[in-house]
C-alpha atoms as a PDB file:
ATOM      1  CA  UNK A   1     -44.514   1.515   2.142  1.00  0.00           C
ATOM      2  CA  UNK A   2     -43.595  -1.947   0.950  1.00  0.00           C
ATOM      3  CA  UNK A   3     -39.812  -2.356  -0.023  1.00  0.00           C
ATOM      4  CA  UNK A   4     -40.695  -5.350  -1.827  1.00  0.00           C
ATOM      5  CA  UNK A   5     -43.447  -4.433  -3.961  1.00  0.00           C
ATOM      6  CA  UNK A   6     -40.898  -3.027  -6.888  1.00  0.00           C
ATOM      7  CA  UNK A   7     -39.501  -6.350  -6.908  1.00  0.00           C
ATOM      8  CA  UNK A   8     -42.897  -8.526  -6.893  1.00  0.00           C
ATOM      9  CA  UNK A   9     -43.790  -5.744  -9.673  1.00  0.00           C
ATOM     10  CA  UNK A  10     -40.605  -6.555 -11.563  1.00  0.00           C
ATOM     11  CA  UNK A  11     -41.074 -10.610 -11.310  1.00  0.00           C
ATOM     12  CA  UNK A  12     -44.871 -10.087 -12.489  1.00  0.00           C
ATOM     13  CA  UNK A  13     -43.744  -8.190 -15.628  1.00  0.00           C
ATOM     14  CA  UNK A  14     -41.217 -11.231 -16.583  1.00  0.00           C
ATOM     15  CA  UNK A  15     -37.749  -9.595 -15.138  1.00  0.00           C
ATOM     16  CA  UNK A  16     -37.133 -12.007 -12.560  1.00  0.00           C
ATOM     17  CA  UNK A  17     -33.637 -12.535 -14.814  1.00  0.00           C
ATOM     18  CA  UNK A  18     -33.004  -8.774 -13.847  1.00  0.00           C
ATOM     19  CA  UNK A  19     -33.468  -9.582 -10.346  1.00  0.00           C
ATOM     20  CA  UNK A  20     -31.241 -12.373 -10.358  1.00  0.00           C
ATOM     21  CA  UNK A  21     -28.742 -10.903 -11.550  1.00  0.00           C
ATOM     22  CA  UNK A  22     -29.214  -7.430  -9.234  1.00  0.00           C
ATOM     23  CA  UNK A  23     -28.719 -10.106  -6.418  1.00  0.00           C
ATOM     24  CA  UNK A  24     -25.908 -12.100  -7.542  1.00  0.00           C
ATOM     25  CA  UNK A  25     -24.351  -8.682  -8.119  1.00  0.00           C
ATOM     26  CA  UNK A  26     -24.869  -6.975  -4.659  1.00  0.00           C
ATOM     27  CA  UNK A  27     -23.672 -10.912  -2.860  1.00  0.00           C
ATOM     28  CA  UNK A  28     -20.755 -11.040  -5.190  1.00  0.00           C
ATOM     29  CA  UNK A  29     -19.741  -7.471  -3.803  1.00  0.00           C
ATOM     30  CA  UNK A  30     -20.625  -8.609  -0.250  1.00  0.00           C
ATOM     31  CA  UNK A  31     -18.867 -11.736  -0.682  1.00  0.00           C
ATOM     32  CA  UNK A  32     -15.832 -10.428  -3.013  1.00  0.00           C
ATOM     33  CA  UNK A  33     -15.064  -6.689  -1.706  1.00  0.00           C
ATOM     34  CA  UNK A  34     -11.950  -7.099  -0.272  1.00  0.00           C
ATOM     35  CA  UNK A  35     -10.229  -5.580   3.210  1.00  0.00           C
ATOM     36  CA  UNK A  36      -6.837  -5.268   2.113  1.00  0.00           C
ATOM     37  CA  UNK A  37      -4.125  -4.772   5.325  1.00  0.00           C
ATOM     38  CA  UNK A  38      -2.043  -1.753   3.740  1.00  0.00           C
ATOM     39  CA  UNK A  39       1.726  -1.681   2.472  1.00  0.00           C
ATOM     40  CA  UNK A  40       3.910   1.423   2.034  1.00  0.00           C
ATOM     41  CA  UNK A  41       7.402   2.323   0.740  1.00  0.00           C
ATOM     42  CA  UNK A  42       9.516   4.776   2.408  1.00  0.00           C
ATOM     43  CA  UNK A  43      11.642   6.784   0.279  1.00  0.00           C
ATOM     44  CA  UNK A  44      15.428   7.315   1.215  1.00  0.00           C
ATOM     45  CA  UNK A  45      17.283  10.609   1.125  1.00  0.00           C
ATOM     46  CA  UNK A  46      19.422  10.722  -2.296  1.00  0.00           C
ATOM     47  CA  UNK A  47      22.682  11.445  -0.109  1.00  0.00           C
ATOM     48  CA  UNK A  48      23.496  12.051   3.336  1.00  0.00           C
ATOM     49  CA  UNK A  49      22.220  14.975   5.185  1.00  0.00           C
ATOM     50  CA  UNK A  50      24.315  17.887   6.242  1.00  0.00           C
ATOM     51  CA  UNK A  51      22.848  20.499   8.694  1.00  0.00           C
ATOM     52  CA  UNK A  52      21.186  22.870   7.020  1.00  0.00           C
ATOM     53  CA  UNK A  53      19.633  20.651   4.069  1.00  0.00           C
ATOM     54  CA  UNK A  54      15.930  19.785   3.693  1.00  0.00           C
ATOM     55  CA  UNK A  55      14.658  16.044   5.162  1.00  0.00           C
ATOM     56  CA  UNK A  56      12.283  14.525   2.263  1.00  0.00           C
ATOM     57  CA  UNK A  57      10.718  11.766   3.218  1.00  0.00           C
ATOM     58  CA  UNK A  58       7.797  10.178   0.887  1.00  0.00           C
ATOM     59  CA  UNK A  59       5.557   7.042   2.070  1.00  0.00           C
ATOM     60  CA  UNK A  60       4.586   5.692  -1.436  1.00  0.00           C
ATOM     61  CA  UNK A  61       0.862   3.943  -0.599  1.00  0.00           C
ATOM     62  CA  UNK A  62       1.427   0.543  -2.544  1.00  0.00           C
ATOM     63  CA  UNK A  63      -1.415  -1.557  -1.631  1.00  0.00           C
ATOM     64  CA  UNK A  64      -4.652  -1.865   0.672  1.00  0.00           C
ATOM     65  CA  UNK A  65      -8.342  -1.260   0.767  1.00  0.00           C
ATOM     66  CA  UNK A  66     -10.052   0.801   1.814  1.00  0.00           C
ATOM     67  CA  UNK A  67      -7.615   3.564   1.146  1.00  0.00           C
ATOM     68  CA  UNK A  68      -5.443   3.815   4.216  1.00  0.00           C
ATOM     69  CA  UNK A  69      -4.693   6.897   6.598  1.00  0.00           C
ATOM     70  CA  UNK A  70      -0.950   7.819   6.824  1.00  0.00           C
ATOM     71  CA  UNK A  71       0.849   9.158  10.252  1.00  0.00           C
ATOM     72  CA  UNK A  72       4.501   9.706  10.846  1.00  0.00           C
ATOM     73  CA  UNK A  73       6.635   9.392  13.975  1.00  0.00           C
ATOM     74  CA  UNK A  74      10.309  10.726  15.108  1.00  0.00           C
ATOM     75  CA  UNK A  75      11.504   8.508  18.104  1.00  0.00           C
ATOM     76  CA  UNK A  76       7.750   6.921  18.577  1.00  0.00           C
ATOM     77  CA  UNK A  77       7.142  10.377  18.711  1.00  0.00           C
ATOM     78  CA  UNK A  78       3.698  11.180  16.632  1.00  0.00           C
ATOM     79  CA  UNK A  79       4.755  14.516  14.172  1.00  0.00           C
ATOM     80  CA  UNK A  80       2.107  16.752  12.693  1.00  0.00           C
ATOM     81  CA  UNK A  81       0.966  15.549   9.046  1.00  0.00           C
ATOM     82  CA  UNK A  82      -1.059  13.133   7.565  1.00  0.00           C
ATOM     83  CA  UNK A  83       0.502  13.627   3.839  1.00  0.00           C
ATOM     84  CA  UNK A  84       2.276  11.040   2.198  1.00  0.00           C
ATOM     85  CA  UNK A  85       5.606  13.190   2.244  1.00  0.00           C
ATOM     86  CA  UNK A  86       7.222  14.696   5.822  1.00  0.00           C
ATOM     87  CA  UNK A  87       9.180  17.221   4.679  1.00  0.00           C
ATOM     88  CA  UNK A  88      11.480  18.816   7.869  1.00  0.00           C
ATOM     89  CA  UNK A  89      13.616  22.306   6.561  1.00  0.00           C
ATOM     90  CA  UNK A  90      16.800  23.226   8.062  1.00  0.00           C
ATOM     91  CA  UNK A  91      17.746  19.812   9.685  1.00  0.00           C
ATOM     92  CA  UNK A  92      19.947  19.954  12.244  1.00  0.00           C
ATOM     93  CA  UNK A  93      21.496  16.943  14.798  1.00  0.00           C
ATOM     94  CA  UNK A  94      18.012  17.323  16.701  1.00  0.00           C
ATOM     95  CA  UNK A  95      16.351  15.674  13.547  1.00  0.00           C
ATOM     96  CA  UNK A  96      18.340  12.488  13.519  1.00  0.00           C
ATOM     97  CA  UNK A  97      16.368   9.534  14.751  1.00  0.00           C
ATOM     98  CA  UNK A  98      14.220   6.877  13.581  1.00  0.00           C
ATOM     99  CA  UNK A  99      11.589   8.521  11.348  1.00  0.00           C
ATOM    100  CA  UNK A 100       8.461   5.972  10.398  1.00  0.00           C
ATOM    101  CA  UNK A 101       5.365   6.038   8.401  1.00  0.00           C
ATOM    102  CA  UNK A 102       2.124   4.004   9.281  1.00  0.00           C
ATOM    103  CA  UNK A 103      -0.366   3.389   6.908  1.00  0.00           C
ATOM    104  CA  UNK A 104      -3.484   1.948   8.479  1.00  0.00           C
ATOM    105  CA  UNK A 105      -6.950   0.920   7.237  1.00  0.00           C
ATOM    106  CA  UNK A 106      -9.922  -1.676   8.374  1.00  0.00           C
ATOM    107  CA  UNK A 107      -7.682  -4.046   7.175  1.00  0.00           C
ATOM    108  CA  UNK A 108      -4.786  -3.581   9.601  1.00  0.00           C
ATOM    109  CA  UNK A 109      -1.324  -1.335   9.801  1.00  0.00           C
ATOM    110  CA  UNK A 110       2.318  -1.772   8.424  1.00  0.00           C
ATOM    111  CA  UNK A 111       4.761   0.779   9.790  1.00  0.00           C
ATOM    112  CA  UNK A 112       8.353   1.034   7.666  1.00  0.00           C
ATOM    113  CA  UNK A 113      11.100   3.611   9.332  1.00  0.00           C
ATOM    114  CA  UNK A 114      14.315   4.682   8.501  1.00  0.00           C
ATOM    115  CA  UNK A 115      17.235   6.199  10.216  1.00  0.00           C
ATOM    116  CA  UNK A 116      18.093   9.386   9.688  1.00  0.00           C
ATOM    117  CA  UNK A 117      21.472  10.820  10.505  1.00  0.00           C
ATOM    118  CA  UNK A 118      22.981  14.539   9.832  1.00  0.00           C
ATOM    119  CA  UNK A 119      26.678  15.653   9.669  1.00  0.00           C
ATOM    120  CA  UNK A 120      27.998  18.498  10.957  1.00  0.00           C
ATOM    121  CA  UNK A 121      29.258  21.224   8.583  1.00  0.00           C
ATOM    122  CA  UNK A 122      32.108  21.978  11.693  1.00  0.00           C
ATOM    123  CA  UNK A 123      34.442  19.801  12.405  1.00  0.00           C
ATOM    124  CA  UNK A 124      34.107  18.148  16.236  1.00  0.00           C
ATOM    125  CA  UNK A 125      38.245  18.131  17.609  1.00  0.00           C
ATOM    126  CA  UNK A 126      38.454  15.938  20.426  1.00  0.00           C
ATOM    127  CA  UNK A 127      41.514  16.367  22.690  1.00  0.00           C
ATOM    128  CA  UNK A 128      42.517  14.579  25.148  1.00  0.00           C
ATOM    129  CA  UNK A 129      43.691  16.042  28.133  1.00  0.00           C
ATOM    130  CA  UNK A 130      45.660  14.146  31.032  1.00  0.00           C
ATOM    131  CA  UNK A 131      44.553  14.543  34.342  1.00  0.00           C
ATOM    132  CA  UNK A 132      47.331  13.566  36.072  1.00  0.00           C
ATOM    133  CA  UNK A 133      51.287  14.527  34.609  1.00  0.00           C
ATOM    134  CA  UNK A 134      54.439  12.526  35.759  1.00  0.00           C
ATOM    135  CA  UNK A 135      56.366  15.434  35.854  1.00  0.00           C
ATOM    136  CA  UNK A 136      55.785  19.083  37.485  1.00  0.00           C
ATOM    137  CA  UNK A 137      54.645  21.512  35.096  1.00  0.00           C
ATOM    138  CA  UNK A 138      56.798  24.866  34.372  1.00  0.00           C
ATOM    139  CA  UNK A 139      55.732  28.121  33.913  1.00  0.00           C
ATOM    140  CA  UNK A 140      57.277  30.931  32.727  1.00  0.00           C
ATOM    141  CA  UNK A 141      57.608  33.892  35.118  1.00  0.00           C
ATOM    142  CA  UNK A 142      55.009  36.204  34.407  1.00  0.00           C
ATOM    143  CA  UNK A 143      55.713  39.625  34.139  1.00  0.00           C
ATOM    144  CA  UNK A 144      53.502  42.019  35.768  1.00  0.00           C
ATOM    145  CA  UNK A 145      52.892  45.919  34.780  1.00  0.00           C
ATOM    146  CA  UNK A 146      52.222  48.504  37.968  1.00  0.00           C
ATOM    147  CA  UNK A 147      51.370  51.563  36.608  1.00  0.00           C
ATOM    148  CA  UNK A 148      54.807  52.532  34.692  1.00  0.00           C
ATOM    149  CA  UNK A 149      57.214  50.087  36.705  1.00  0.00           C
ATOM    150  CA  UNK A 150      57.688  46.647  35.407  1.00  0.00           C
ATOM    151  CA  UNK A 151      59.152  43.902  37.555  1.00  0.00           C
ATOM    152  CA  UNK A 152      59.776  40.403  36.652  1.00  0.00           C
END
Protein backbone atom coordinates (compact mmCIF):
# COMPACT_ATOMS: atom_id res chain seq x y z
CA UNK A 1 0.00 0.00 0.00
CA UNK A 2 1.04 3.47 -1.05
CA UNK A 3 1.20 6.06 1.91
CA UNK A 4 1.14 8.71 -0.54
CA UNK A 5 -1.64 7.99 -2.70
CA UNK A 6 -4.30 9.83 -0.14
CA UNK A 7 -2.28 12.78 -0.58
CA UNK A 8 -1.77 12.69 -4.58
CA UNK A 9 -5.71 11.91 -4.29
CA UNK A 10 -6.21 15.00 -2.16
CA UNK A 11 -3.94 17.43 -4.53
CA UNK A 12 -5.93 15.96 -7.68
CA UNK A 13 -9.30 16.92 -6.14
CA UNK A 14 -7.97 20.72 -5.56
CA UNK A 15 -6.98 20.41 -1.60
CA UNK A 16 -3.45 20.92 -1.96
CA UNK A 17 -4.34 24.17 0.54
CA UNK A 18 -5.43 21.34 3.05
CA UNK A 19 -2.20 19.73 2.65
CA UNK A 20 -0.29 22.69 3.20
CA UNK A 21 -1.57 23.51 5.94
CA UNK A 22 -1.60 19.61 7.51
CA UNK A 23 2.24 20.12 6.94
CA UNK A 24 2.93 23.42 8.25
CA UNK A 25 0.93 22.12 11.21
CA UNK A 26 2.77 18.78 12.00
CA UNK A 27 6.58 21.04 11.30
CA UNK A 28 5.30 23.79 13.49
CA UNK A 29 4.74 21.03 16.28
CA UNK A 30 8.10 19.43 15.36
CA UNK A 31 9.75 22.64 15.29
CA UNK A 32 7.73 24.45 18.29
CA UNK A 33 6.97 21.51 20.94
CA UNK A 34 8.97 22.44 23.59
CA UNK A 35 11.37 20.26 26.22
CA UNK A 36 10.96 22.24 29.17
CA UNK A 37 13.87 21.37 32.12
CA UNK A 38 11.36 21.15 35.23
CA UNK A 39 11.02 23.56 38.37
CA UNK A 40 9.43 22.68 41.73
CA UNK A 41 8.57 24.41 45.04
CA UNK A 42 9.04 22.78 48.26
CA UNK A 43 6.64 23.57 50.84
CA UNK A 44 7.87 24.45 54.48
CA UNK A 45 6.40 23.10 57.69
CA UNK A 46 3.94 25.92 59.20
CA UNK A 47 5.99 25.72 62.62
CA UNK A 48 8.66 23.77 64.01
CA UNK A 49 8.38 20.13 64.56
CA UNK A 50 8.10 18.52 67.92
CA UNK A 51 8.44 14.67 68.22
CA UNK A 52 5.48 13.20 67.77
CA UNK A 53 3.93 15.64 65.00
CA UNK A 54 3.35 14.72 61.33
CA UNK A 55 6.31 15.89 58.56
CA UNK A 56 4.27 17.44 55.43
CA UNK A 57 6.22 18.08 52.83
CA UNK A 58 4.58 19.11 49.26
CA UNK A 59 6.78 19.56 45.92
CA UNK A 60 4.43 21.99 44.02
CA UNK A 61 5.32 20.99 40.04
CA UNK A 62 5.64 24.68 38.63
CA UNK A 63 6.96 24.29 35.25
CA UNK A 64 8.39 21.71 32.57
CA UNK A 65 7.42 19.53 29.69
CA UNK A 66 6.85 16.73 29.35
CA UNK A 67 5.30 16.33 32.74
CA UNK A 68 8.12 15.47 35.09
CA UNK A 69 8.58 12.37 37.52
CA UNK A 70 9.01 13.35 41.23
CA UNK A 71 11.47 11.36 43.83
CA UNK A 72 12.38 12.36 47.32
CA UNK A 73 15.54 11.83 49.36
CA UNK A 74 16.48 11.99 53.32
CA UNK A 75 20.36 12.40 53.60
CA UNK A 76 20.87 11.48 49.64
CA UNK A 77 19.01 8.75 50.83
CA UNK A 78 16.20 7.75 48.01
CA UNK A 79 12.60 7.31 50.29
CA UNK A 80 9.68 5.36 48.93
CA UNK A 81 7.09 7.69 46.94
CA UNK A 82 6.77 9.23 43.84
CA UNK A 83 3.74 11.69 45.00
CA UNK A 84 4.12 15.21 45.07
CA UNK A 85 3.66 15.26 49.01
CA UNK A 86 6.12 12.98 51.55
CA UNK A 87 4.21 12.80 54.36
CA UNK A 88 6.44 10.99 57.49
CA UNK A 89 3.92 10.32 60.90
CA UNK A 90 5.29 10.33 64.27
CA UNK A 91 8.63 12.22 63.59
CA UNK A 92 11.09 11.72 65.85
CA UNK A 93 15.10 13.09 66.00
CA UNK A 94 15.78 10.15 63.40
CA UNK A 95 13.74 12.27 60.79
CA UNK A 96 15.80 15.40 60.94
CA UNK A 97 18.01 15.83 57.92
CA UNK A 98 18.04 17.31 54.63
CA UNK A 99 14.81 16.19 52.91
CA UNK A 100 14.78 17.02 48.85
CA UNK A 101 12.49 16.64 45.98
CA UNK A 102 13.67 16.04 42.29
CA UNK A 103 11.56 16.63 39.56
CA UNK A 104 13.01 15.29 36.34
CA UNK A 105 11.86 15.07 32.70
CA UNK A 106 13.59 14.84 28.99
CA UNK A 107 14.31 18.18 29.62
CA UNK A 108 16.62 17.86 32.63
CA UNK A 109 16.27 17.82 36.74
CA UNK A 110 16.08 20.58 39.51
CA UNK A 111 16.32 19.21 43.03
CA UNK A 112 15.14 21.89 46.02
CA UNK A 113 15.67 20.47 49.84
CA UNK A 114 15.05 21.69 53.05
CA UNK A 115 16.22 21.05 56.51
CA UNK A 116 14.26 19.55 58.76
CA UNK A 117 14.82 19.68 62.48
CA UNK A 118 12.58 18.20 65.53
CA UNK A 119 12.58 19.25 69.25
CA UNK A 120 12.38 17.19 71.94
CA UNK A 121 9.22 17.22 74.10
CA UNK A 122 11.93 16.30 77.28
CA UNK A 123 14.14 18.49 78.31
CA UNK A 124 18.11 17.34 77.64
CA UNK A 125 20.05 18.52 81.36
CA UNK A 126 23.58 18.55 80.78
CA UNK A 127 25.82 18.43 83.89
CA UNK A 128 28.99 18.76 84.16
CA UNK A 129 30.90 16.64 86.23
CA UNK A 130 34.68 17.25 87.32
CA UNK A 131 36.97 14.61 86.94
CA UNK A 132 39.46 15.62 89.06
CA UNK A 133 38.52 17.61 92.77
CA UNK A 134 41.15 19.82 94.64
CA UNK A 135 40.05 18.66 97.75
CA UNK A 136 39.34 14.97 99.23
CA UNK A 137 35.85 14.10 99.17
CA UNK A 138 33.89 13.20 102.59
CA UNK A 139 31.57 10.72 103.22
CA UNK A 140 29.39 10.16 105.81
CA UNK A 141 29.85 6.95 107.82
CA UNK A 142 27.52 4.54 106.63
CA UNK A 143 25.62 2.67 108.90
CA UNK A 144 25.25 -0.92 108.35
CA UNK A 145 22.24 -3.33 109.63
CA UNK A 146 23.35 -7.20 110.69
CA UNK A 147 20.44 -8.94 111.31
CA UNK A 148 19.01 -6.94 114.53
CA UNK A 149 22.44 -5.26 115.63
CA UNK A 150 23.30 -1.95 114.20
CA UNK A 151 26.82 -0.57 114.36
CA UNK A 152 28.06 2.63 113.07
Amino acid sequence: MDVKLPILNMLQQGEGLKIVELYLFMLFNCLFFSIVRPTVLLSLPPRPLQEGDSLNLTCEIIGGSPEPKISWFKDGEPRLGEKTTLIVANVTDRDEGRYTCKAQNTGGSFTYSINISVKSKFIKILMDVPTTFKQPLHFPKAVAFNNSNASV
